[in-house]
C-alpha atoms as a PDB file:
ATOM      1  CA  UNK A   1      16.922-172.525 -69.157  1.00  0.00           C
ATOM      2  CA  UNK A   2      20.253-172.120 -70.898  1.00  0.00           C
ATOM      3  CA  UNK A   3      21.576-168.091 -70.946  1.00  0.00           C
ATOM      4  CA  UNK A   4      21.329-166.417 -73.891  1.00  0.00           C
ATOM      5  CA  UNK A   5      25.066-166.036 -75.420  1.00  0.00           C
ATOM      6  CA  UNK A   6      26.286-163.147 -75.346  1.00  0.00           C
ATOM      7  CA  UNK A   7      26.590-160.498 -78.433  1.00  0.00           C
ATOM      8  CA  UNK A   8      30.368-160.529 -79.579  1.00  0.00           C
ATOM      9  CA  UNK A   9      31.656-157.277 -78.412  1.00  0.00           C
ATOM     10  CA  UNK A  10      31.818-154.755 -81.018  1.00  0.00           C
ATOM     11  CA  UNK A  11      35.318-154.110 -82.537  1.00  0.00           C
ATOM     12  CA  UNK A  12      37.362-150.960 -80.655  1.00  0.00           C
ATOM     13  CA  UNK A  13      38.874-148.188 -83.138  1.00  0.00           C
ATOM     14  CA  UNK A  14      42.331-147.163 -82.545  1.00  0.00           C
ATOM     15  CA  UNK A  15      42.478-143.835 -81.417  1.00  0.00           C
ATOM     16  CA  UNK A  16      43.304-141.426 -84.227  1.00  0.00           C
ATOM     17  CA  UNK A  17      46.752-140.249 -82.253  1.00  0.00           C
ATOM     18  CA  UNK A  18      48.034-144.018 -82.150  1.00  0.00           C
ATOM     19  CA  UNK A  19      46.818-144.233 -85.960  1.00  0.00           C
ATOM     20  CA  UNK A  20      49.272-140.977 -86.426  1.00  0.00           C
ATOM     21  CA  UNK A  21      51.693-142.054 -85.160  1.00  0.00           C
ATOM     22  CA  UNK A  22      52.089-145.597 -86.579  1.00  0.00           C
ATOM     23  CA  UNK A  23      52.081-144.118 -89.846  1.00  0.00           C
ATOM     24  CA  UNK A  24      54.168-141.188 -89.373  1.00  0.00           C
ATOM     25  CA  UNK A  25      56.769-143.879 -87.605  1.00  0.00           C
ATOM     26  CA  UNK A  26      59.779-142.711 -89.850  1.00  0.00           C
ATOM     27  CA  UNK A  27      58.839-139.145 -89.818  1.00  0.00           C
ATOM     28  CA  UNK A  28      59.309-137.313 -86.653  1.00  0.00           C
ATOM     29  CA  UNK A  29      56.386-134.783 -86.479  1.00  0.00           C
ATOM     30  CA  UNK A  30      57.908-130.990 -86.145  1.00  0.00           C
ATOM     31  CA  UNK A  31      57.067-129.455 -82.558  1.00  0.00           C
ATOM     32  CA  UNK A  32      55.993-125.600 -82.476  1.00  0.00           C
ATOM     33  CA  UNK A  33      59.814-124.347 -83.029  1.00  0.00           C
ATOM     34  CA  UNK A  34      60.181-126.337 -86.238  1.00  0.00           C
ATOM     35  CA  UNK A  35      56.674-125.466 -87.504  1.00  0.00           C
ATOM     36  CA  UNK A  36      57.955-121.756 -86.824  1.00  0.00           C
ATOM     37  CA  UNK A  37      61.084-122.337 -88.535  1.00  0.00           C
ATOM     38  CA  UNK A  38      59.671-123.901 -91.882  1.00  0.00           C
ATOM     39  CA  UNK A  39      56.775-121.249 -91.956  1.00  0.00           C
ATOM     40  CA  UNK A  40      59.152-118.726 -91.760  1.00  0.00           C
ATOM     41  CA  UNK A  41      61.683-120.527 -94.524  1.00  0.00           C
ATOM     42  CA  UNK A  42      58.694-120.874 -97.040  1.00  0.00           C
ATOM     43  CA  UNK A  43      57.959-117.063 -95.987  1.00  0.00           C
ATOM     44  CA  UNK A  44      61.477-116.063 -96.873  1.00  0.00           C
ATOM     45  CA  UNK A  45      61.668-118.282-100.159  1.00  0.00           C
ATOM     46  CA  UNK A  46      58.464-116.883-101.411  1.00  0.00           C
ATOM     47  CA  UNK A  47      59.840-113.108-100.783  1.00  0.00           C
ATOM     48  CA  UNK A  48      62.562-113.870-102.736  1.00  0.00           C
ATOM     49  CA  UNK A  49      60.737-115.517-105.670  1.00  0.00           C
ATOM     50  CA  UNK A  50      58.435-112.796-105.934  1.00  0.00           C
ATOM     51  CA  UNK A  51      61.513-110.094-106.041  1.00  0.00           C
ATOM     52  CA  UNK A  52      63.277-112.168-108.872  1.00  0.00           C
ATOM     53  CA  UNK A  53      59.624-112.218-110.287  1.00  0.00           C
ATOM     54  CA  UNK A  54      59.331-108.685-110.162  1.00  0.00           C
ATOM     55  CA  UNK A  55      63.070-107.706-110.954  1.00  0.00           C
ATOM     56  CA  UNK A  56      62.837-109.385-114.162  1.00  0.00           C
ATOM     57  CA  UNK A  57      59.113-108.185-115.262  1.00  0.00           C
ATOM     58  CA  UNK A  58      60.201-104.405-114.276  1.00  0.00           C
ATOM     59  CA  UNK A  59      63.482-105.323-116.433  1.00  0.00           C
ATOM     60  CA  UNK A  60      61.337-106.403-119.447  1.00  0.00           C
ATOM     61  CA  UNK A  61      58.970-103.372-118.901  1.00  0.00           C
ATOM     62  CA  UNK A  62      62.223-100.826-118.940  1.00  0.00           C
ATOM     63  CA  UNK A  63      62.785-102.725-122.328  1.00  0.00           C
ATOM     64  CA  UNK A  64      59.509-101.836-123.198  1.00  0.00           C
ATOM     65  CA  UNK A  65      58.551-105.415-123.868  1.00  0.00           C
ATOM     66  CA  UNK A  66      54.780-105.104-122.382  1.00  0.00           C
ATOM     67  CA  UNK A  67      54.433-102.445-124.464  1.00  0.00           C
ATOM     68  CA  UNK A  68      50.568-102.059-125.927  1.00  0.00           C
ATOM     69  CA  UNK A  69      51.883-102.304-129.148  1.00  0.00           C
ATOM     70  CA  UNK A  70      53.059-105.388-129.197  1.00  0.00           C
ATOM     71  CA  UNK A  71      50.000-107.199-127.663  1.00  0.00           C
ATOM     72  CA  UNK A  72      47.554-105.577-130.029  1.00  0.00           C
ATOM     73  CA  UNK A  73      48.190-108.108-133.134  1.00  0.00           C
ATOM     74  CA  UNK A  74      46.542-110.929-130.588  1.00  0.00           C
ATOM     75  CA  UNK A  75      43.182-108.946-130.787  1.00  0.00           C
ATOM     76  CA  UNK A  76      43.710-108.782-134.678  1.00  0.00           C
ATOM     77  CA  UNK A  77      41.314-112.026-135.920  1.00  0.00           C
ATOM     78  CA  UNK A  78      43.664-112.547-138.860  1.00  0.00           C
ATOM     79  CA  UNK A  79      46.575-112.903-136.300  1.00  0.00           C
ATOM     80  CA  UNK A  80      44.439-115.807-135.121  1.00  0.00           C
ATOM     81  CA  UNK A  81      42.839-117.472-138.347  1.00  0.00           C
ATOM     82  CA  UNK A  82      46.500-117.233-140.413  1.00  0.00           C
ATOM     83  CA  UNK A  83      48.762-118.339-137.480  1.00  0.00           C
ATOM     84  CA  UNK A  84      47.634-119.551-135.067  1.00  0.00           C
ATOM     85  CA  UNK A  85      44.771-121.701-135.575  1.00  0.00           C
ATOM     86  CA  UNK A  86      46.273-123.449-138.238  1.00  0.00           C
ATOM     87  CA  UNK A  87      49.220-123.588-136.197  1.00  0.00           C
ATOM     88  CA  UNK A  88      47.112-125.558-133.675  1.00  0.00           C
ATOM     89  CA  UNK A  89      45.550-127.463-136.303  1.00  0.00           C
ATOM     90  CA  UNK A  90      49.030-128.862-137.244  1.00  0.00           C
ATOM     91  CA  UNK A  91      49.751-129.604-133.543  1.00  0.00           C
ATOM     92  CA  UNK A  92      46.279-131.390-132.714  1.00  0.00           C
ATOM     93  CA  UNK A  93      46.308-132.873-135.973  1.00  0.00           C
ATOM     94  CA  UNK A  94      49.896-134.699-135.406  1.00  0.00           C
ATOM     95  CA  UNK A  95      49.445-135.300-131.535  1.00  0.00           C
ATOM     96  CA  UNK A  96      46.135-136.987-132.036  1.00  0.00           C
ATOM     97  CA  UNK A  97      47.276-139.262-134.924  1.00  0.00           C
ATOM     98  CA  UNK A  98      51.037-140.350-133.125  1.00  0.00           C
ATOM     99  CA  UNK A  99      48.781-140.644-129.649  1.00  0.00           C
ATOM    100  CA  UNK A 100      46.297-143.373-131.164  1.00  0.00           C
ATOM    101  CA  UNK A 101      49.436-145.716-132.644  1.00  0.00           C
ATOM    102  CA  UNK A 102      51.204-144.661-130.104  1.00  0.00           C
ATOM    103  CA  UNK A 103      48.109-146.469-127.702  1.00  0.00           C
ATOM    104  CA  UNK A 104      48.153-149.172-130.306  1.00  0.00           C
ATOM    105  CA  UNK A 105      52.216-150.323-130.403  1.00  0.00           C
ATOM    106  CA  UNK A 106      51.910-149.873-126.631  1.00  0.00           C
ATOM    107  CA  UNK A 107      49.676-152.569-126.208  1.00  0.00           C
ATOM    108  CA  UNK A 108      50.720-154.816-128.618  1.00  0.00           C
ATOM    109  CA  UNK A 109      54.342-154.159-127.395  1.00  0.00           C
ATOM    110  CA  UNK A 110      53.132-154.585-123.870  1.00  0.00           C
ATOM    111  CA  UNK A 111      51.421-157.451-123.962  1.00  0.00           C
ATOM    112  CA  UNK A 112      54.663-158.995-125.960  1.00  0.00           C
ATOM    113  CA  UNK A 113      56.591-158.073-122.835  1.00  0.00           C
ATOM    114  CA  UNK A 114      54.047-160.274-120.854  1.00  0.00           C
ATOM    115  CA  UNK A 115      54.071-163.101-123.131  1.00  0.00           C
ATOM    116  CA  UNK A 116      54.765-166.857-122.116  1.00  0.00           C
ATOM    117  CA  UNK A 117      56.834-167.041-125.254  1.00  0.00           C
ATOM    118  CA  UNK A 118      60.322-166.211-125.074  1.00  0.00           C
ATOM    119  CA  UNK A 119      60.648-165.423-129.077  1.00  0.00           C
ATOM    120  CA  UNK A 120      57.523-162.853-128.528  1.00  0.00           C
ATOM    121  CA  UNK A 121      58.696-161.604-125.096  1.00  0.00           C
ATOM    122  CA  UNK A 122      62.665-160.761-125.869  1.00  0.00           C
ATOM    123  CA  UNK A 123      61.923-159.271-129.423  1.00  0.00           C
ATOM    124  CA  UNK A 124      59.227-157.099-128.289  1.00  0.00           C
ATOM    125  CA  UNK A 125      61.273-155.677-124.756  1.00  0.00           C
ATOM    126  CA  UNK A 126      64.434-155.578-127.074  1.00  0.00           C
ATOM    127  CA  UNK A 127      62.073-152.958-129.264  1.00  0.00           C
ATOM    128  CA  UNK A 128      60.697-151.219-126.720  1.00  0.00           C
ATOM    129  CA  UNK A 129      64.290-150.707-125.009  1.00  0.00           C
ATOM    130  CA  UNK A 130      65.502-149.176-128.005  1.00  0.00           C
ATOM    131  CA  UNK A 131      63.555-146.840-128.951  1.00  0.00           C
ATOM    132  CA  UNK A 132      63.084-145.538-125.009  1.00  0.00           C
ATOM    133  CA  UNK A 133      66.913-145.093-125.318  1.00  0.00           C
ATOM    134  CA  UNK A 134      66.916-142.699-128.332  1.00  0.00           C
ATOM    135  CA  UNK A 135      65.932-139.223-128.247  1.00  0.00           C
ATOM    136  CA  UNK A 136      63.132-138.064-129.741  1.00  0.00           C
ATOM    137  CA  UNK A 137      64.360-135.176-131.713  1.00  0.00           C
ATOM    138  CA  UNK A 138      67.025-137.794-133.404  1.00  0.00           C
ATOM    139  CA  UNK A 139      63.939-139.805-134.359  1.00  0.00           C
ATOM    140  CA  UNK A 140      62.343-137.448-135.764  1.00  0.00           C
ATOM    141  CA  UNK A 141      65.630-136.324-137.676  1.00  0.00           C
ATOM    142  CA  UNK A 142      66.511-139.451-138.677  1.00  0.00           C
ATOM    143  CA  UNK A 143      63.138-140.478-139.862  1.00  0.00           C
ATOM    144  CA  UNK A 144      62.307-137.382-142.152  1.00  0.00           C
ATOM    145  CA  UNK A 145      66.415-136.762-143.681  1.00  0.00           C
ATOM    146  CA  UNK A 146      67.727-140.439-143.254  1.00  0.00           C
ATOM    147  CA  UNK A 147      65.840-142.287-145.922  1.00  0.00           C
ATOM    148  CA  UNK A 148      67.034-139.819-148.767  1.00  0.00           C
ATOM    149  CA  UNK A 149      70.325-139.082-146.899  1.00  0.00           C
ATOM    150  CA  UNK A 150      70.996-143.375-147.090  1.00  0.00           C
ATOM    151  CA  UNK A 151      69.489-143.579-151.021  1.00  0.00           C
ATOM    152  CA  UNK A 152      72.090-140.832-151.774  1.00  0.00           C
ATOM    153  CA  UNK A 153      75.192-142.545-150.421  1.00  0.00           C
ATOM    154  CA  UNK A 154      74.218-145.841-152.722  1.00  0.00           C
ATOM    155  CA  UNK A 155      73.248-143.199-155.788  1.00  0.00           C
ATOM    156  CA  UNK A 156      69.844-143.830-155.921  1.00  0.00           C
ATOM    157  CA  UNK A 157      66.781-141.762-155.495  1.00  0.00           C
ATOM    158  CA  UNK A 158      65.274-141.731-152.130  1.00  0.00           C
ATOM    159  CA  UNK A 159      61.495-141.525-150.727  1.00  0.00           C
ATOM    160  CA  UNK A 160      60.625-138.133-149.836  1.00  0.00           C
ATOM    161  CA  UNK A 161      59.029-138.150-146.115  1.00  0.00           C
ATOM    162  CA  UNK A 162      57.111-134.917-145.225  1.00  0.00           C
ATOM    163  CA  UNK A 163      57.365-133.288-141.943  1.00  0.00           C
ATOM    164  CA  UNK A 164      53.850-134.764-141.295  1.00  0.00           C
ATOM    165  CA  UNK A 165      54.985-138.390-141.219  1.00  0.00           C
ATOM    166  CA  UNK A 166      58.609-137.458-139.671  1.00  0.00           C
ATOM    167  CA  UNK A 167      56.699-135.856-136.436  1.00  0.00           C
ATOM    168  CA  UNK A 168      54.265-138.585-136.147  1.00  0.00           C
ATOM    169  CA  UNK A 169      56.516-142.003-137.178  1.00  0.00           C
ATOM    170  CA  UNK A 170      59.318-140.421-134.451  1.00  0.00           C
ATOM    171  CA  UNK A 171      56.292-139.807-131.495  1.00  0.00           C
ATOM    172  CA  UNK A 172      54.659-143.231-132.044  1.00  0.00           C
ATOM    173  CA  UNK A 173      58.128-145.024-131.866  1.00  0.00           C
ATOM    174  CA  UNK A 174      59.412-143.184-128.967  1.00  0.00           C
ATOM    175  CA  UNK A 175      55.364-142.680-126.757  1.00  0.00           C
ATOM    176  CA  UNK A 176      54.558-146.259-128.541  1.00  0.00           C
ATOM    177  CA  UNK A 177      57.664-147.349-125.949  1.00  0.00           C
ATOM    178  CA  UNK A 178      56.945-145.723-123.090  1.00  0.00           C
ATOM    179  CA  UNK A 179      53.128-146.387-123.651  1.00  0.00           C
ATOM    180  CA  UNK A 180      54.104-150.134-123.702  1.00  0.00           C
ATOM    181  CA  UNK A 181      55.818-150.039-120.332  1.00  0.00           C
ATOM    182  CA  UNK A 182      52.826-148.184-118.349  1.00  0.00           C
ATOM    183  CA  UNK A 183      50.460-150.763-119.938  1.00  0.00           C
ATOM    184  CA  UNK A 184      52.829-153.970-118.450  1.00  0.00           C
ATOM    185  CA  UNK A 185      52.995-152.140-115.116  1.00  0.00           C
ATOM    186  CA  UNK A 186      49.280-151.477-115.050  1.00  0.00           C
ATOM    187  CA  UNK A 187      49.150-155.394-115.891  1.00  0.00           C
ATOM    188  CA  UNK A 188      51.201-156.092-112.966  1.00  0.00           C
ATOM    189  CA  UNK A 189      49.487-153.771-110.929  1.00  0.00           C
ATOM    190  CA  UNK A 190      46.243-155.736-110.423  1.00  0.00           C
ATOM    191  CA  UNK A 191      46.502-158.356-107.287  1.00  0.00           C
ATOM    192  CA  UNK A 192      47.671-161.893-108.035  1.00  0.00           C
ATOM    193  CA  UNK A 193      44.462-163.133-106.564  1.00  0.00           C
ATOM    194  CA  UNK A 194      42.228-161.737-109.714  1.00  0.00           C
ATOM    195  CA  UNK A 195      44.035-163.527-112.101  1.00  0.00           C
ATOM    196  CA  UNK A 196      44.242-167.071-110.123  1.00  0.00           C
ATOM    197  CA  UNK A 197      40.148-166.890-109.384  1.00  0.00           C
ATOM    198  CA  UNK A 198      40.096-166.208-113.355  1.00  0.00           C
ATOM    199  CA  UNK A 199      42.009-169.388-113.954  1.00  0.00           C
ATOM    200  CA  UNK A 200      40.449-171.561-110.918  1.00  0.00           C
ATOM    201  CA  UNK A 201      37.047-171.301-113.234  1.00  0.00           C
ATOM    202  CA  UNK A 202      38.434-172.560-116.099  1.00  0.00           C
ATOM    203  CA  UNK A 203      39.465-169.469-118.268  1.00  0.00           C
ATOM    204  CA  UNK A 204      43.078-169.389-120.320  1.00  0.00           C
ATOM    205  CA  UNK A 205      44.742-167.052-120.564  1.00  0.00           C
ATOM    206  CA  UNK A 206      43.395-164.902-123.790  1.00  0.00           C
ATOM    207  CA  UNK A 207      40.317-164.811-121.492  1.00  0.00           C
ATOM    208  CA  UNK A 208      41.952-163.774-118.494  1.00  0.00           C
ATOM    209  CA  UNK A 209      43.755-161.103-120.118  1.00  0.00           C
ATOM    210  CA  UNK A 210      40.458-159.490-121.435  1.00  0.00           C
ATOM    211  CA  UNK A 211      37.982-159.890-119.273  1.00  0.00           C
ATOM    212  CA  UNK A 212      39.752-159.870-115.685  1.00  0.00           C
ATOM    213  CA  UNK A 213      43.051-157.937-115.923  1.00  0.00           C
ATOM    214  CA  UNK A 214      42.668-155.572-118.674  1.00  0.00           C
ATOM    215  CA  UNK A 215      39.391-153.985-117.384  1.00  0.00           C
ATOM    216  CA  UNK A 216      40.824-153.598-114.132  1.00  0.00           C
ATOM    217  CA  UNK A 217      44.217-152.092-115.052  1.00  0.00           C
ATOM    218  CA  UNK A 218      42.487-149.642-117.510  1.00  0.00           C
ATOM    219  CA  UNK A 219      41.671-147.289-114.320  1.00  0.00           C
ATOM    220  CA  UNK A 220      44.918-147.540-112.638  1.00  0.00           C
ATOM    221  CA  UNK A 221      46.992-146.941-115.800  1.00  0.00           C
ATOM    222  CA  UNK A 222      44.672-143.465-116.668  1.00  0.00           C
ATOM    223  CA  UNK A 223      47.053-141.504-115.128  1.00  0.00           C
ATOM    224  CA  UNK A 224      50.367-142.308-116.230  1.00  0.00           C
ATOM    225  CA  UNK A 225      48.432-142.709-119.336  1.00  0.00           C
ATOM    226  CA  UNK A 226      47.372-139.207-119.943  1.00  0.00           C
ATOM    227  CA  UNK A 227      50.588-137.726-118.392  1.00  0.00           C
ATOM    228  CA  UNK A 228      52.496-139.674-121.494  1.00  0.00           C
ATOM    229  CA  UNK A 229      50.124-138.195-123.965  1.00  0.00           C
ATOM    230  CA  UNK A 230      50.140-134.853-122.814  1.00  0.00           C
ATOM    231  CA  UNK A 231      54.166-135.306-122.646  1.00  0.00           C
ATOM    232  CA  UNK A 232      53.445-136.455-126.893  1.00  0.00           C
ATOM    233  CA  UNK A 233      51.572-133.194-127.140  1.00  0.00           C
ATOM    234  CA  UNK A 234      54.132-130.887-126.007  1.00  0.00           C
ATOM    235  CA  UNK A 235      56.880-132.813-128.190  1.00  0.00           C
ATOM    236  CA  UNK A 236      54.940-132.571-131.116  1.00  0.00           C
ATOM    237  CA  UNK A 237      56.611-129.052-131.014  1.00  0.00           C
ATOM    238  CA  UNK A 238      59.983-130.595-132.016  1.00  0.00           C
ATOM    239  CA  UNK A 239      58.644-130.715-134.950  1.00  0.00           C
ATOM    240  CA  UNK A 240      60.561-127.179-135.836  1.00  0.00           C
ATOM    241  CA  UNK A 241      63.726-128.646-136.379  1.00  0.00           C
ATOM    242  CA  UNK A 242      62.145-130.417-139.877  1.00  0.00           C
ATOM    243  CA  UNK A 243      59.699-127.036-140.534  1.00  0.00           C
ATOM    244  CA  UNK A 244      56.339-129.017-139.520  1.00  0.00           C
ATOM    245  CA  UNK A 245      53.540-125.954-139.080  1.00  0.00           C
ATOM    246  CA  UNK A 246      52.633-126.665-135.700  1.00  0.00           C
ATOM    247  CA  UNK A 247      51.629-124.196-132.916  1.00  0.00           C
ATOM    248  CA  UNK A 248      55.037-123.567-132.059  1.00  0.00           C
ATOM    249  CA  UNK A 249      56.773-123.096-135.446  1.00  0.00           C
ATOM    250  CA  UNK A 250      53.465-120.835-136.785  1.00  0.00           C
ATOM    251  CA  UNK A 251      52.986-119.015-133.514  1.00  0.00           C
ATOM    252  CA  UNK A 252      56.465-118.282-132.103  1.00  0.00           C
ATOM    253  CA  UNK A 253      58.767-117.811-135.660  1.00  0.00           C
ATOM    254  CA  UNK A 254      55.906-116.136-137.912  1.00  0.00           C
ATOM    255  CA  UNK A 255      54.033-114.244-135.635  1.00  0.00           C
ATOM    256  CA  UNK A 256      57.409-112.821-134.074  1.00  0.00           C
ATOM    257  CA  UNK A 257      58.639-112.047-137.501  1.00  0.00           C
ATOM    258  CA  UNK A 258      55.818-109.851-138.772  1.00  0.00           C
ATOM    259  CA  UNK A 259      55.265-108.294-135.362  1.00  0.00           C
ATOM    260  CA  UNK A 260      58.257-108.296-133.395  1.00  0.00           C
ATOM    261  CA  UNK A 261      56.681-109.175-130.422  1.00  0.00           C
ATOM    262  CA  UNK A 262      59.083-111.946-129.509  1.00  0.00           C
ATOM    263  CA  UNK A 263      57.906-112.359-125.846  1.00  0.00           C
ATOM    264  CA  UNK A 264      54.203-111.689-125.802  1.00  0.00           C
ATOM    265  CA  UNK A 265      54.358-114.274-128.449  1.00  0.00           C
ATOM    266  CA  UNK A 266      56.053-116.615-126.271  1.00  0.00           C
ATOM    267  CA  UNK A 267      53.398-116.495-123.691  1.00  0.00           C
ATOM    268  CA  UNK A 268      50.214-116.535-125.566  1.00  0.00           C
ATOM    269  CA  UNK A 269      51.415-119.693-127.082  1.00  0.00           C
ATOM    270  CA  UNK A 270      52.735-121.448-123.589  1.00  0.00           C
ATOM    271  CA  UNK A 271      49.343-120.289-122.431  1.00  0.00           C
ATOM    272  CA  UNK A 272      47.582-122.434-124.949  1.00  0.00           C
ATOM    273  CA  UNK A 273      49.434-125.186-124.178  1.00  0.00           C
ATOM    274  CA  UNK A 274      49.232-125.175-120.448  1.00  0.00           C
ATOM    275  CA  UNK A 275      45.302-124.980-121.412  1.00  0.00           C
ATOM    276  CA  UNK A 276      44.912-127.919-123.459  1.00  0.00           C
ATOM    277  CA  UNK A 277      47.320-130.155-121.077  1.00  0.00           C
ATOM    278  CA  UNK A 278      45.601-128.572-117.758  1.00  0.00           C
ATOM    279  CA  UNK A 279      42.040-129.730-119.770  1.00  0.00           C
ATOM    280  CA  UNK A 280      43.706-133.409-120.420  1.00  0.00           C
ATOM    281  CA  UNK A 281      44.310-133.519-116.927  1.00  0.00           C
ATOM    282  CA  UNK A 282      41.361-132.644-115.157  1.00  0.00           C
ATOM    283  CA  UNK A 283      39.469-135.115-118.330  1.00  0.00           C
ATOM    284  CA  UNK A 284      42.164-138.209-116.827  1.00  0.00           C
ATOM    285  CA  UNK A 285      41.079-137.255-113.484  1.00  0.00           C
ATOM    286  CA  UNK A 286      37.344-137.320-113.999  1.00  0.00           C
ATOM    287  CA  UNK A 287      37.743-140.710-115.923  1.00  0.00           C
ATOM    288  CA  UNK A 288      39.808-142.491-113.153  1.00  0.00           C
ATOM    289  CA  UNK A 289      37.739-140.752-110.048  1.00  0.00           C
ATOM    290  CA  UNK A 290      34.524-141.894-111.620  1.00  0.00           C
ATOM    291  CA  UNK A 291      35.819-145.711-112.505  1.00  0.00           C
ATOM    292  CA  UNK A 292      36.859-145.930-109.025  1.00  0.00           C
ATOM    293  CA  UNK A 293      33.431-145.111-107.189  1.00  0.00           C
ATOM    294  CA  UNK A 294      31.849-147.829-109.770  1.00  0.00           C
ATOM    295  CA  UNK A 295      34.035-150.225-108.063  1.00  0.00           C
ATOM    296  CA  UNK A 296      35.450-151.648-111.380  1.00  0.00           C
ATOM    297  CA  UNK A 297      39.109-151.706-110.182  1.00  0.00           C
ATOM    298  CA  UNK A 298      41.013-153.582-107.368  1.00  0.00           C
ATOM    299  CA  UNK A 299      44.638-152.090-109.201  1.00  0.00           C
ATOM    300  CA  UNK A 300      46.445-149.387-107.363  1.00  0.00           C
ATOM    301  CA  UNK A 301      47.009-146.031-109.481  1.00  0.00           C
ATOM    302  CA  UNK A 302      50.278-145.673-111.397  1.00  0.00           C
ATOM    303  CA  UNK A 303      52.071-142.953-112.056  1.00  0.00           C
ATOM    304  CA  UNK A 304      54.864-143.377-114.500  1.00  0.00           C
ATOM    305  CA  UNK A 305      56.041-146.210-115.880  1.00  0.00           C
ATOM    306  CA  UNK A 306      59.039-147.164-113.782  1.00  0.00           C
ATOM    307  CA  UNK A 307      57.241-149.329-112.036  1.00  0.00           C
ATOM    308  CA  UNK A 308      57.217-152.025-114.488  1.00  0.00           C
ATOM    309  CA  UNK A 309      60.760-152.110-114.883  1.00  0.00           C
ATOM    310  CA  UNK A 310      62.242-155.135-112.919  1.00  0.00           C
ATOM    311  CA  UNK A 311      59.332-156.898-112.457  1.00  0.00           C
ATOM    312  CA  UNK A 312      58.508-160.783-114.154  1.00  0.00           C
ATOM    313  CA  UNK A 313      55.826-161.223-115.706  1.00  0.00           C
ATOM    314  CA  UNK A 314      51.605-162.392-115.063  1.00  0.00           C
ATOM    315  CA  UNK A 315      52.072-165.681-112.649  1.00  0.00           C
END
């Protein structure tokens, strides 16, 4: 009677310390002294922060900047309803607007970038360079004064841009950009192997494109995604060079000059910032937490868009 074979022996685990310290191979560990010594350094650093902290409250208090009087117009309801809520109206209204061109030129521009085409591909990074270059508040300068500014020089009358299309044309251009980049490097991010099974079955590349790499890239590009449009939200507040009644410009020049509450003014209206971008956040993080359990994503998670840069395009 032939021997039963034997069961293959099951598969040993590295032991967690040689795991450690493979990975931590160009990091020395700290020993007990160094451990000391950097618990002690943050100690010391935090000491000090909280005595610059405190130096500079106490020096606002002696100025009599937390004074009652000047917090009371924020439990006023008209301080709310004629300043800032349509303040934030202004803001929302502009930042959602420039953020769903913005979406839109940044993948049109960043599937240019990827084309096979040369006459699609250097037009399109050619754009996208440009406009990454410029700063945003000259964009938005340029966009609402330069028509008229130009039609005046050749004596004619010029189109008159409101401060509503000058803060949304200059976000799109410049988050359109930057939005076209973190879409290519999301792209790119997706393993070579998904898009050569997609072409071993027969598919071109259109098909490819929408049904294997996009999908896939979606989740690792949430991120960097949401970071870029909470970066549009914030610079929707340059809008107060061209007067644009935003948050910032209705909360933190109108509310000041009735009140003169300069600085409690200042931080009610950073705090409803930080509130909407910490709630854009945590939303990004759901999204891309949740698409990753369902398995629809083989991509690894970007976070900015310099990973693109440098890189050839889909093989």
């Amino acid at each position: 009677m032939t021997a039963p074979a034997e069961a293959p022996a099951p598969a040993r685990r590295r032991p967690a310390a040689t795991a450690k310290k493979q990975a931590s191979v160009l990091f020395d560990l700290p020993g007990p002294r160094a451990r000391l010594r950097n618990n002690v350094l943050a100690l010391v650093f935090v000491a000090l922060l909280l005595a610059v902290v405190y130096a500079v409250v106490a020096r606002l208090d002696d100025k009599g900047q937390f004074k009652q009087e000047l917090w009371r117009p924020f439990l006023l309801a008209s301080t709310w309803t004629d300043f800032i809520i349509p303040g934030l109206e202004g803001t929302l209204k502009a930042a959602g607007v420039a953020a769903v061109l913005a979406l839109a030129s940044g993948v049109l521009f960043g599937l240019g970038r990827l084309s096979d085409h040369w006459w699609i591909r250097l037009p399109a990074g050619a754009v996208v360079e440009f406009f990454r270059a410029i700063p945003l508040l000259l964009l938005i300068f340029f966009v609402f004064s330069g028509p008229a500014t130009i039609a005046g020089a050749l004596n004619r009358e010029g189109p008159q841009i409101s401060a509503f299309t000058a803060v949304v044309v200059g976000l799109t251009l410049y988050n359109g950009s930057v939005l076209a980049e973190i879409f290519r490097a999301g792209i790119l991010a997706v393993p070579k192997g998904q898009s050569e099974a997609a072409y071993s079955i027969g598919l071109r590349k259109g098909g490819v494109m929408r049904l294997v790499l996009i999908p896939q890239a979606t989740t690792a590009m949430m991120p960097a995604i949401v970071s870029q449009l909470v970066v549009l939200l914030k610079d929707s507040a340059l809008g107060w060079i061209i007067s644009y009644e935003d948050l910032l410009n209705s909360g933190f020049r109108f509310i000041p000059t009735k009140y003169h509450n300069l600085l409690p003014a200042a931080i009610v209206i950073a705090l409803i910032y930080i509130a909407i971008n910490v709630t854009l956040g945590f939303t990004a993080n759901w999204l891309e937490r949740r698409t990753r359990r369902l398995g629809k994503t083989s991509a690894r998670t970007l976070g900015n868009a310099e990973g693109a840069l440098g890189q050839e395009g889909i093989p």
